[in-house]
C-alpha atoms as a PDB file:
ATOM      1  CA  UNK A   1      54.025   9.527  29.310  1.00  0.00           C
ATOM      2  CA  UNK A   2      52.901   8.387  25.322  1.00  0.00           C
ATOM      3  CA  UNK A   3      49.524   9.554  24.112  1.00  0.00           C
ATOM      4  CA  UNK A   4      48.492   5.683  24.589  1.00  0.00           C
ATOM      5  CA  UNK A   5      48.650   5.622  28.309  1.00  0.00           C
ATOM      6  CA  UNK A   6      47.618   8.804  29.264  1.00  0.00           C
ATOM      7  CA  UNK A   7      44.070   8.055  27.148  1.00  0.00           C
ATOM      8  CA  UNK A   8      44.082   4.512  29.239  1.00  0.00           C
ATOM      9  CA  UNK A   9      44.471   6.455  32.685  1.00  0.00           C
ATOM     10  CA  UNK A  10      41.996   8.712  31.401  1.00  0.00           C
ATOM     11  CA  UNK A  11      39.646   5.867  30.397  1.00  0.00           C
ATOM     12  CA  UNK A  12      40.383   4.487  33.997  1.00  0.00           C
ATOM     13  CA  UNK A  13      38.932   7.556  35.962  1.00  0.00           C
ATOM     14  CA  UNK A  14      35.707   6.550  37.455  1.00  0.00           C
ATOM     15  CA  UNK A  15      32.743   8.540  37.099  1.00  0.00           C
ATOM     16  CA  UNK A  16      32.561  11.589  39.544  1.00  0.00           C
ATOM     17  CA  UNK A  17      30.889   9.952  43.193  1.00  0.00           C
ATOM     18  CA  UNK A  18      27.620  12.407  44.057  1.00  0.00           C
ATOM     19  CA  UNK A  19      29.485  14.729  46.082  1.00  0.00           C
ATOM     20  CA  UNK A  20      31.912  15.447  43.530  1.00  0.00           C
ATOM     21  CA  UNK A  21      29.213  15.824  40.966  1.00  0.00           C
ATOM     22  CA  UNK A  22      27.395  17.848  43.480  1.00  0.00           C
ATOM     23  CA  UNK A  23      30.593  20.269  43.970  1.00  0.00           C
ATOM     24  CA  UNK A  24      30.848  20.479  40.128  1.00  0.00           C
ATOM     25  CA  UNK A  25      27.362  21.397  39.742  1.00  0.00           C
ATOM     26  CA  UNK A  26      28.026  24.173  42.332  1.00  0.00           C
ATOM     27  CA  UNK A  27      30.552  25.549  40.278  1.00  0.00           C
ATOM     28  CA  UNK A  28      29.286  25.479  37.276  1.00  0.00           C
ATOM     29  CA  UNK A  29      25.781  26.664  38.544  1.00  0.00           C
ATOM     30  CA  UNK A  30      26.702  29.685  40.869  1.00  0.00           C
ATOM     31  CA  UNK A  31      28.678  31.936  38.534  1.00  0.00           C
ATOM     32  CA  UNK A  32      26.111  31.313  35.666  1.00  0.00           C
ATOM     33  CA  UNK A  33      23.553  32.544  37.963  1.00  0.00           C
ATOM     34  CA  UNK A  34      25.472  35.636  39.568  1.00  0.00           C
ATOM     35  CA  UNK A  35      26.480  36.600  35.956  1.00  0.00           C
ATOM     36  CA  UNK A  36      22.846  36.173  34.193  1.00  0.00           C
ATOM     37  CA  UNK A  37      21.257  37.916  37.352  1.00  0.00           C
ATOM     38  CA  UNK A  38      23.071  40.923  37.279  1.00  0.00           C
ATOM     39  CA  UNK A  39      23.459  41.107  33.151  1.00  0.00           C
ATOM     40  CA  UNK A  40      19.169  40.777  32.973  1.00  0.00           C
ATOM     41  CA  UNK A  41      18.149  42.203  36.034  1.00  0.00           C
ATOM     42  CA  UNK A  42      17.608  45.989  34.421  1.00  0.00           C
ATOM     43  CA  UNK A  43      15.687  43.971  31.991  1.00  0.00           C
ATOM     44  CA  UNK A  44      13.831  41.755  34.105  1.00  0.00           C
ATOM     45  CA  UNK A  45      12.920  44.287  37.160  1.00  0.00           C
ATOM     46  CA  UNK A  46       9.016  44.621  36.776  1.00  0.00           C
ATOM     47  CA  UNK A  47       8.831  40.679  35.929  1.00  0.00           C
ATOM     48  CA  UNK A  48       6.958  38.820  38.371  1.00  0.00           C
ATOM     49  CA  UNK A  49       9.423  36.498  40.297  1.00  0.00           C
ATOM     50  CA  UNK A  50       8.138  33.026  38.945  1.00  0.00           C
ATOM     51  CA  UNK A  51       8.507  34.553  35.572  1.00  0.00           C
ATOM     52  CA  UNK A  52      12.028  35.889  36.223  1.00  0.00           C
ATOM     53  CA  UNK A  53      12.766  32.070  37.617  1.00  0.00           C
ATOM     54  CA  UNK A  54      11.650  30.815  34.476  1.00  0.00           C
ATOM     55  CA  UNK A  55      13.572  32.949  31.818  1.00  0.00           C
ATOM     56  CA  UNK A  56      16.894  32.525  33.973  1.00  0.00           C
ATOM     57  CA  UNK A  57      16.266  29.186  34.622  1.00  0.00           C
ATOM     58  CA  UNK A  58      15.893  28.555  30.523  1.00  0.00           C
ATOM     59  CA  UNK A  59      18.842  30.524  29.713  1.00  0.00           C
ATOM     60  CA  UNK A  60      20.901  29.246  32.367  1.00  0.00           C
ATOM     61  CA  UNK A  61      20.130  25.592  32.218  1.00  0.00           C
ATOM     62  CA  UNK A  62      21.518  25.262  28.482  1.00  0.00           C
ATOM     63  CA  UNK A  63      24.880  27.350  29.699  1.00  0.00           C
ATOM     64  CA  UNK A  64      25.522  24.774  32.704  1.00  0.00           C
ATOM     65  CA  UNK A  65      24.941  21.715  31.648  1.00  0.00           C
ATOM     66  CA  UNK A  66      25.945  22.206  27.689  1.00  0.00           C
ATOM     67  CA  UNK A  67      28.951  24.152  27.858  1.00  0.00           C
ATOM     68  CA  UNK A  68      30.200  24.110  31.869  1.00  0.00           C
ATOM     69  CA  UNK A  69      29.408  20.737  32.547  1.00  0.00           C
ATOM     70  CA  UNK A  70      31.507  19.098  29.861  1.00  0.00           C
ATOM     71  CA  UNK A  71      34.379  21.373  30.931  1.00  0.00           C
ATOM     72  CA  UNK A  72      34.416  20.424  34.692  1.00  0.00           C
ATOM     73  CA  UNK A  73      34.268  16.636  33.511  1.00  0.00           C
ATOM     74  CA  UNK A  74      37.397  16.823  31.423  1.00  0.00           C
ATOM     75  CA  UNK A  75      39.278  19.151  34.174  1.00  0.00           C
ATOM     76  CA  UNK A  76      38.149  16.605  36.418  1.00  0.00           C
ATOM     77  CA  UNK A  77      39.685  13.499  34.642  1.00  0.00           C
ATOM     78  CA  UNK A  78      42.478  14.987  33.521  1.00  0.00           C
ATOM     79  CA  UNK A  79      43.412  16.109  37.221  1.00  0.00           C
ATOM     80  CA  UNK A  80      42.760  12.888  38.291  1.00  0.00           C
ATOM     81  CA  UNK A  81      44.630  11.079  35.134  1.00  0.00           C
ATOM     82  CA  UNK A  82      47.716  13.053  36.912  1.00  0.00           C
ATOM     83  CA  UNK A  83      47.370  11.722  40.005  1.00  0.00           C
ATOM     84  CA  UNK A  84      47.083   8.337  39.048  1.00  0.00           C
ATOM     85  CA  UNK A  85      50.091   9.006  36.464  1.00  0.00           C
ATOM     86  CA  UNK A  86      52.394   9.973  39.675  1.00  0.00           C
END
């Protein structure tokens, strides 16, 4: 398949329905979570539990939706872009 039509089946994948979104968000949220929890919670022990909330909530936010988010979109289309190119 030329460069041209792959970037038109690629322009052709419609935007992720909620459940899908919801799945990605999943994904991307979970792990960050899990990994940021164990890394910081030495560090973050004898913080009150809304305060914990709030400092892995402001790391983790940035992480997700910055650098995991645009990731899962791309994997996304381009999985679906091979589907439709079958």
């Amino acid at each position: 398949m030329s460069t041209d039509t792959a970037d038109a089946v690629r322009r052709s994948v419609p935007p992720p329905s909620k459940h899908q979104l919801a799945l990605m968000i999943w994904l991307a949220v979970l792990p960050t979570l899990t990994v940021l929890n164990l890394a910081l919670s030495s560090l973050l022990a004898d913080t009150a539990v809304v305060l914990r909330t709030v400092i892995v909530a402001t790391i983790a936010v940035p992480i997700v939706m910055y650098g995991l988010m645009p990731r899962l979109h791309r994997a996304r289309t381009r999985l679906l872009a091979r589907r439709a190119a079958r």
